[in-house]
Protein backbone atom coordinates (compact mmCIF):
# COMPACT_ATOMS: atom_id res chain seq x y z
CA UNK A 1 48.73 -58.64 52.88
CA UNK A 2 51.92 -57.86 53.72
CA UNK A 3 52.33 -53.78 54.41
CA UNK A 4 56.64 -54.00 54.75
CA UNK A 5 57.76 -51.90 51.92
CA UNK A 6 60.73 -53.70 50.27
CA UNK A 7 63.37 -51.93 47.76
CA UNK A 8 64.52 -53.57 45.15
CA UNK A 9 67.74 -52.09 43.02
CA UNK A 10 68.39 -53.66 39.80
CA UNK A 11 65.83 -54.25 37.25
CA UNK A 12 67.58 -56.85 35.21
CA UNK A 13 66.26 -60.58 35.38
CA UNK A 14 67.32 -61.08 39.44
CA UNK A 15 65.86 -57.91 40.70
CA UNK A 16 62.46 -58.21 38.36
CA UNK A 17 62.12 -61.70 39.69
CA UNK A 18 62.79 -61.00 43.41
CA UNK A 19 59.97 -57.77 43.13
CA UNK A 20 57.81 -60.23 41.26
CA UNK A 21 57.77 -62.82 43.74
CA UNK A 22 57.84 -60.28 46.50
CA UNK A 23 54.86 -58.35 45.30
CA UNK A 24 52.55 -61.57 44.82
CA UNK A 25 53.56 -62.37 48.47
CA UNK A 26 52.01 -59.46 49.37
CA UNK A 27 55.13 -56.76 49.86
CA UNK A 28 54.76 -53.37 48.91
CA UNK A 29 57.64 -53.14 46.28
CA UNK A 30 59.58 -50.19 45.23
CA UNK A 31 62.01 -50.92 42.40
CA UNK A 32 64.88 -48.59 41.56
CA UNK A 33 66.86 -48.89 38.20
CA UNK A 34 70.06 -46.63 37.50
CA UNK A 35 69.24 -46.62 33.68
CA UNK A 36 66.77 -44.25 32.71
CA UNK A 37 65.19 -46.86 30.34
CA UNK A 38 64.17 -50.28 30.89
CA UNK A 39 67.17 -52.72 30.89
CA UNK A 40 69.18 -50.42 28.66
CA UNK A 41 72.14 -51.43 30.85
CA UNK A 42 70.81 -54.76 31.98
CA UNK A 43 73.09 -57.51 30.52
CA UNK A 44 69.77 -59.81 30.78
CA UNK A 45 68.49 -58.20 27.49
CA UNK A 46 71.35 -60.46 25.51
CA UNK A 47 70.47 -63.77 27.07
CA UNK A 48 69.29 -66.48 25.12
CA UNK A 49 67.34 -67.14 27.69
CA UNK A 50 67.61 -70.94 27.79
CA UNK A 51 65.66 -72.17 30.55
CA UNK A 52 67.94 -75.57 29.56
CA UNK A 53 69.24 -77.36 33.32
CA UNK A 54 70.44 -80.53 31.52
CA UNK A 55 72.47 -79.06 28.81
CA UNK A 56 74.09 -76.33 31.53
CA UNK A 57 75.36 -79.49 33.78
CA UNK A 58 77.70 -79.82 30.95
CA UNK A 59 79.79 -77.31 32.32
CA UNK A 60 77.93 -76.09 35.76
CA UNK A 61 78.22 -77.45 38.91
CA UNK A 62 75.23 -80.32 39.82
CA UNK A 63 73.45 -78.02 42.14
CA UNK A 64 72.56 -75.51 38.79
CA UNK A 65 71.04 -78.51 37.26
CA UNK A 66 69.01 -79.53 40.51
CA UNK A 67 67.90 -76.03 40.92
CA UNK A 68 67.49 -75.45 37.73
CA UNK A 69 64.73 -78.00 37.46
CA UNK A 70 62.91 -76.36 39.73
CA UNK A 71 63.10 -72.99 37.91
CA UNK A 72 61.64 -74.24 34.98
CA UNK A 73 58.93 -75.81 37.04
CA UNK A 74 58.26 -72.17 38.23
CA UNK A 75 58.40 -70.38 34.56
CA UNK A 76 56.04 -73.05 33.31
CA UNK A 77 53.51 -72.14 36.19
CA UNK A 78 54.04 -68.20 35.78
CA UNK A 79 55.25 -67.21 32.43
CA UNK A 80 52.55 -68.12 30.15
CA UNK A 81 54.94 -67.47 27.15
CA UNK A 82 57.30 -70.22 27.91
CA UNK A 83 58.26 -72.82 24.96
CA UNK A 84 58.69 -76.63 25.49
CA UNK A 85 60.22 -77.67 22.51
CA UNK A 86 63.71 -79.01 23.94
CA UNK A 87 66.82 -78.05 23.32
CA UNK A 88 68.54 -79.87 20.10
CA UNK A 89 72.32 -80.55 20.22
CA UNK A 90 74.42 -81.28 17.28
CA UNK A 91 77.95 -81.21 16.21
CA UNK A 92 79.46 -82.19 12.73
CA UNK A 93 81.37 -85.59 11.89
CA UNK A 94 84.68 -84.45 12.74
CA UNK A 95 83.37 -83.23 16.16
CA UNK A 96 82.00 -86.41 17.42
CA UNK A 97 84.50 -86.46 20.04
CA UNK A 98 82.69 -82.85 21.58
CA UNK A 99 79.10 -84.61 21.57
CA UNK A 100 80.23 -88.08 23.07
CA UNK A 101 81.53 -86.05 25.98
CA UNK A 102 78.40 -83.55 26.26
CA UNK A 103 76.36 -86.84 25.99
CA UNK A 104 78.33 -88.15 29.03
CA UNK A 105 78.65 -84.84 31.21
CA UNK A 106 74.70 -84.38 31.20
CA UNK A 107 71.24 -86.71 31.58
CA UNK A 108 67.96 -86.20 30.39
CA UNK A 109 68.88 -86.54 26.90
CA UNK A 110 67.95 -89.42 24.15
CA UNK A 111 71.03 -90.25 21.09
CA UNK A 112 69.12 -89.06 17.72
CA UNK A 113 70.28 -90.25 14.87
CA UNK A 114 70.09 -88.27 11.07
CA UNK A 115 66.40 -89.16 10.98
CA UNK A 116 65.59 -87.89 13.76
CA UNK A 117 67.04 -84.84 13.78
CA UNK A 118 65.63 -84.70 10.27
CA UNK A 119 61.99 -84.95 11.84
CA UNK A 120 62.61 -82.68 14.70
CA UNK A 121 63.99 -79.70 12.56
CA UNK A 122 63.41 -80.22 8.75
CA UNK A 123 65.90 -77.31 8.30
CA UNK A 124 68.81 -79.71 9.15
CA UNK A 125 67.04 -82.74 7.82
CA UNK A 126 70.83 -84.21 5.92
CA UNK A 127 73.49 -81.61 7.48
CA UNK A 128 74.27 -84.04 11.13
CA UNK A 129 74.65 -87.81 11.72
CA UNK A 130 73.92 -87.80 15.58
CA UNK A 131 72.42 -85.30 18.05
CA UNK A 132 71.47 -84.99 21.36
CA UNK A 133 68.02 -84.39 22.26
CA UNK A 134 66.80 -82.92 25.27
CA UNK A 135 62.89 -82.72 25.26
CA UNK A 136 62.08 -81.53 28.86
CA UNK A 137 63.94 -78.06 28.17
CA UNK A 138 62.36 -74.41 27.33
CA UNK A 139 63.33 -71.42 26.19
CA UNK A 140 61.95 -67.95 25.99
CA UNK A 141 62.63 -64.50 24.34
CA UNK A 142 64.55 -62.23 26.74
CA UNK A 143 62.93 -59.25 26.24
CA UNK A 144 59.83 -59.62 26.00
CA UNK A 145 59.97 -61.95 29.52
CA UNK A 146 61.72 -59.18 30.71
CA UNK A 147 58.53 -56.80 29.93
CA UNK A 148 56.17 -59.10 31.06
CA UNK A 149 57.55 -59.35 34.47
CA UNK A 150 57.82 -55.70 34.97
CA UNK A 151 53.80 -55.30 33.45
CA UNK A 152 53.13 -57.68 36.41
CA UNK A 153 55.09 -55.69 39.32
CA UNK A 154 53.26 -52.73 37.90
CA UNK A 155 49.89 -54.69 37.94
CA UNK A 156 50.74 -55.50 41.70
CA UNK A 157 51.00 -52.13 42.67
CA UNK A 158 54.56 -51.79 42.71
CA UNK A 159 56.41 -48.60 42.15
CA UNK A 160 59.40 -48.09 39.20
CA UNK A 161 62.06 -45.55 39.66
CA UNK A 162 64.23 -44.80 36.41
CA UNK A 163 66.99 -43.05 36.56
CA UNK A 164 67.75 -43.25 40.27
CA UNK A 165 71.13 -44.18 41.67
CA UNK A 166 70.65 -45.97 44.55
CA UNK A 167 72.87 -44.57 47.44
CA UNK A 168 73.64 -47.14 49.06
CA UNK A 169 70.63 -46.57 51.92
CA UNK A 170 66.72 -47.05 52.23
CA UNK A 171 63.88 -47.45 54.39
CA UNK A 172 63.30 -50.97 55.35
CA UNK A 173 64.79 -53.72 53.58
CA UNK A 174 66.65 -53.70 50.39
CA UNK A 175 67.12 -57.04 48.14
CA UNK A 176 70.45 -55.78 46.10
CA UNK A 177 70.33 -57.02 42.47
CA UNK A 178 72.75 -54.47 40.57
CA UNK A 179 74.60 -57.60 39.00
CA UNK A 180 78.20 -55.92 38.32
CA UNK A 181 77.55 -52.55 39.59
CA UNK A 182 77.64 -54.47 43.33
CA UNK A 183 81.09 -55.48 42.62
CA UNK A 184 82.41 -52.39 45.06
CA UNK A 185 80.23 -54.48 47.88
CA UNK A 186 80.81 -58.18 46.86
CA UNK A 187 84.26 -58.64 46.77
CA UNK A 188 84.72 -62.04 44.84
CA UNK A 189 82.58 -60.68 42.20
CA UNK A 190 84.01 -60.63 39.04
CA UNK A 191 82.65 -59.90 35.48
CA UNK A 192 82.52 -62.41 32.68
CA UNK A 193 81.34 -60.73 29.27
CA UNK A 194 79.03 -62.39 27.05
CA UNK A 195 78.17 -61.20 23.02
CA UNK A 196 75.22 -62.27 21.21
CA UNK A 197 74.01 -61.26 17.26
CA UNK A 198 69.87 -61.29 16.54
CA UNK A 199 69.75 -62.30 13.09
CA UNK A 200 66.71 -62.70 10.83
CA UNK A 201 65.68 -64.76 8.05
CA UNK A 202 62.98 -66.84 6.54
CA UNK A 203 65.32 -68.86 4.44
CA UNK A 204 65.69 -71.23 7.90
CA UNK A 205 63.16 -72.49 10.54
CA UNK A 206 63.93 -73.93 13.85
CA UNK A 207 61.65 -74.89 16.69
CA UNK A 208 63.81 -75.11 19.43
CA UNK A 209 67.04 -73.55 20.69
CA UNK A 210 70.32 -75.59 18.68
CA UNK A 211 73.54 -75.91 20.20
CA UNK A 212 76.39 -76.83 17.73
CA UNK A 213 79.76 -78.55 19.37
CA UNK A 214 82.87 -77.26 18.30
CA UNK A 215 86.12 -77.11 20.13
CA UNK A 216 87.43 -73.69 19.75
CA UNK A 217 83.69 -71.72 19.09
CA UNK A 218 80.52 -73.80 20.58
CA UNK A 219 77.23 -71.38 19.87
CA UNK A 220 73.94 -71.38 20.42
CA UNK A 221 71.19 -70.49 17.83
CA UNK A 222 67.61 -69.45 19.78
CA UNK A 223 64.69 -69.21 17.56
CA UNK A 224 62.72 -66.20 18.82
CA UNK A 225 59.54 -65.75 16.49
CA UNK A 226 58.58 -64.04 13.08
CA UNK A 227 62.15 -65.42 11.29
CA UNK A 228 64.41 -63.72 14.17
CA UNK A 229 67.11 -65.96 15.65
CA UNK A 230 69.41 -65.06 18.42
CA UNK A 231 73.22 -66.25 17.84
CA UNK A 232 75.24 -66.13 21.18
CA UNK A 233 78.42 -67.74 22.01
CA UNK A 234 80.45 -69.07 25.44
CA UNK A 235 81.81 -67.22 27.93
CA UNK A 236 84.34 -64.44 27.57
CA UNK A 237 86.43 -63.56 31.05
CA UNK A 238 86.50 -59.55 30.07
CA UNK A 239 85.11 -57.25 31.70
CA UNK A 240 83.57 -54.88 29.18
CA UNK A 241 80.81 -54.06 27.76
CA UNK A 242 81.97 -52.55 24.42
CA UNK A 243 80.99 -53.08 20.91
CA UNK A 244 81.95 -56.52 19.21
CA UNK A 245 85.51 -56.71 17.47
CA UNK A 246 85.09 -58.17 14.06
CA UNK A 247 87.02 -61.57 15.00
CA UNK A 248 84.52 -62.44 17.77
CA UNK A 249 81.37 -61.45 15.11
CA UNK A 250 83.21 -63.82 12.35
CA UNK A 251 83.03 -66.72 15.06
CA UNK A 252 79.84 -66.08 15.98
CA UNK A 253 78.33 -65.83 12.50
CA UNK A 254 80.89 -67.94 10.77
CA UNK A 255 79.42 -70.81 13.21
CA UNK A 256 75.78 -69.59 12.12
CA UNK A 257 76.67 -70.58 8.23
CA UNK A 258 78.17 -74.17 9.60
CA UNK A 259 75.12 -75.13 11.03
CA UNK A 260 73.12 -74.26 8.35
CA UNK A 261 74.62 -72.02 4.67
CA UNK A 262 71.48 -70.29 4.35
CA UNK A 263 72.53 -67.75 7.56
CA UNK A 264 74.52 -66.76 5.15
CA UNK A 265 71.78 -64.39 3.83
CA UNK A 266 70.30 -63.18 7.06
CA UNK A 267 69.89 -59.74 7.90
CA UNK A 268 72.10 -58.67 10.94
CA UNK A 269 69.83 -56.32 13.24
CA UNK A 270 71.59 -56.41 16.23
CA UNK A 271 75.04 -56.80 17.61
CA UNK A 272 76.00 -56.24 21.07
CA UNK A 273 77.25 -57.81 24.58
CA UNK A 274 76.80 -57.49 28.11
CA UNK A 275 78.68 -58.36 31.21
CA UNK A 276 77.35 -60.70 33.63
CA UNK A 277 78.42 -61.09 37.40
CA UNK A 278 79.73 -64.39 38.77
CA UNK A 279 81.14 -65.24 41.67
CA UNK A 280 84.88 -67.64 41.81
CA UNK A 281 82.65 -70.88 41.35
CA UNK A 282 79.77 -69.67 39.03
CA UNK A 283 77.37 -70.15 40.84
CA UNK A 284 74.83 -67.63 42.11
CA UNK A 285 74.33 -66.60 45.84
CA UNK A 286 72.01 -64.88 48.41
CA UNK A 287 74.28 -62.92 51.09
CA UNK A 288 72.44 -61.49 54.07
CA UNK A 289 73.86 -58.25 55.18
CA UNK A 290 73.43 -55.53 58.15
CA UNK A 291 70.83 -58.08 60.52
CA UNK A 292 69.16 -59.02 57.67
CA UNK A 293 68.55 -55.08 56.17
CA UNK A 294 70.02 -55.39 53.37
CA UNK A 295 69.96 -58.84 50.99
CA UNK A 296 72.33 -59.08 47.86
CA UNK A 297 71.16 -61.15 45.07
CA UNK A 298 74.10 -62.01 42.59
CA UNK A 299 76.21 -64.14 40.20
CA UNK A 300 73.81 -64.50 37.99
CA UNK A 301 76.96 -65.87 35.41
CA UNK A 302 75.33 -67.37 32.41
CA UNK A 303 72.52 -68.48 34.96
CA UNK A 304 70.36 -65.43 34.97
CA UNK A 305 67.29 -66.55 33.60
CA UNK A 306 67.85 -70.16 34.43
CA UNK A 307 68.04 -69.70 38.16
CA UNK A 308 66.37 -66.40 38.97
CA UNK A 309 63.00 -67.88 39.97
CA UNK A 310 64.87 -70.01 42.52
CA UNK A 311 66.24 -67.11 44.14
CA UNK A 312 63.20 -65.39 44.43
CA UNK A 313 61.77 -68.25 46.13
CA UNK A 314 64.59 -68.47 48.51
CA UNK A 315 64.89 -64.41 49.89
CA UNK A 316 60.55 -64.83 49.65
CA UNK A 317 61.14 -68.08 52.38
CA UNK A 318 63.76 -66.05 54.04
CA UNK A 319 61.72 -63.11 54.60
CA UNK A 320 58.77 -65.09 55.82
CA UNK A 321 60.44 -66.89 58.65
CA UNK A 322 63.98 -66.67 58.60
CA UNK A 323 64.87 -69.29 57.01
CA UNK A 324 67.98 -69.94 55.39
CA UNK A 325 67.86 -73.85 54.16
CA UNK A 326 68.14 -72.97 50.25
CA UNK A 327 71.42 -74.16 48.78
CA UNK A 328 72.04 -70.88 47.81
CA UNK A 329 72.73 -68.47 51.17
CA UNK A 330 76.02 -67.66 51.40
CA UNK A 331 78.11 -65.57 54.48
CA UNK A 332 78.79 -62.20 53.73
């Protein structure tokens, strides 16, 4: 049992990880959130949460897809909630161009042909002529992973502070994970906006999350339970966190209704977007700060929930003996 108290700030996907994994090693955890409601301004509530490092090599660097393998490793041991259906990637005739170069950007995947696709999700069974399937991938539902990993700091003894604005200064050490609001302290950090629209409908059923290729609006469609399906699209470089204009919800659900007409009839019960911190190459880092008082967790970029158990590991490893050999420590 470790008695160091450690604070964490942030309780978005990073910071619950890091006081997860801290806590379990034994750390007394205190964990301070600005908001005074759970993740109310945590742009981890509108992931897709895609635990999917083949399909992210696409457009990530290699070292996401290494380490992303070894996240899902970890959220298959831990999160007992996690789904291993694969990831299913499709795109229509005309776009056949788009999935000949996703096939050849990423690995891990087997060529499916309209049977197949047919037998993996009878929704589709007709609409594509090729996909991509990636069978080793997960995916989860955001919020309630998000719940479940604070129930389990609690369970561990730590401490939750809502509503507190963290000054900058603590006792001991402090693992930063305020995403954006660190941008003052991290100087490359920039944010990249990302929207997302929870649908729901009983008039389609999909097992697995389904990316459709297009070249001007790619989306993703995550199935998350009782006829509820999250809709989320790329990457926007804004920095805002403001409601949805109408163009960008016409993409998003106009590319709903391509893959599959009967979205047409879902119910729209949620619309909203978040922005997400990311560093100049996308990639997440650790930076060590102040002798090693003060450790800042960020650029989580559209690798939040992907690579958070990673980076957990790494400040946990850190913290036991110093070391810094994980890919992701960066200088200050």
């Amino acid at each position: 049992m470790n008695n160091s108290t450690i604070t964490v700030v942030g309780a978005g996907i990073f910071g619950l990880w890091q006081a997860y994994t801290l806590a379990k090693a034994g750390y007394r955890i205190r964990l301070i959130e600005e908001s005074s409601a759970p993740f109310a301004r945590a742009s981890s509530r509108w992931a897709g949460a895609m635990i999917a490092p083949e399909c992210e090599a696409e457009g990530a660097p290699p070292i996401v897809r290494d380490l992303g393998r070894e996240a899902l490793k970890i959220w298959r041991d831990v999160y007992p909630a996690t789904i291993d259906n694969g990831t299913l990637v499709v795109a229509h005739a005309r776009d056949a161009g788009d999935l000949a170069r996703f096939q050849n950007m990423t690995e891990g995947h087997d060529l499916v042909g309209a049977a197949r696709i047919g037998e993996l999700e009878p929704a589709l069974a007709g609409r594509f002529e090729r996909g991509l399937y990636f069978e080793a991938e997960s995916h989860l539902d955001a919020r309630k992973a998000l719940d479940w990993l604070l129930d389990q700091i609690k369970a561990l003894g730590g401490e939750l502070h809502l509503g507190v604005q963290w000054n900058g200064n603590a006792d001991g050490i402090v693992v930063d994970c305020r995403g954006i609001g660190a941008q003052g302290d991290l100087k490359p950090l920039r944010g990249v906006r990302g929207e997302r629209v929870l649908i729901e409908t009983r008039d389609v059923g999909l097992s697995r999350p389904v990316r459709l290729l297009h070249p001007r609006q790619p989306i993703y469609i995550v199935p998350q339970g009782d006829g509820r399906f999250v809709v989320g699209a790329s990457v926007v470089e804004r920095e805002d966190d403001g409601p949805m204009t109408l163009k960008s919800a016409l993409d998003l659900l106009g590319s709903a209704y391509a893959l599959h007409p009967a979205f047409g009839e879902a119910s729209v019960l949620e619309m909203g977007a978040g922005v997400r911190p990311a560093f100049p190459d996308n990639v997440p880092r650790i930076v060590v700060e102040d002798g090693g008082k003060v450790i800042r967790v960020n650029g989580a970029y559209r690798h939040g929930f992907l690579l958070a158990p990673v980076l957990a590991r790494e400040v946990l490893a850190y913290l036991s003996d110093g070391r810094r050999e994980g890919l992701l420590f960066s200088a200050p």
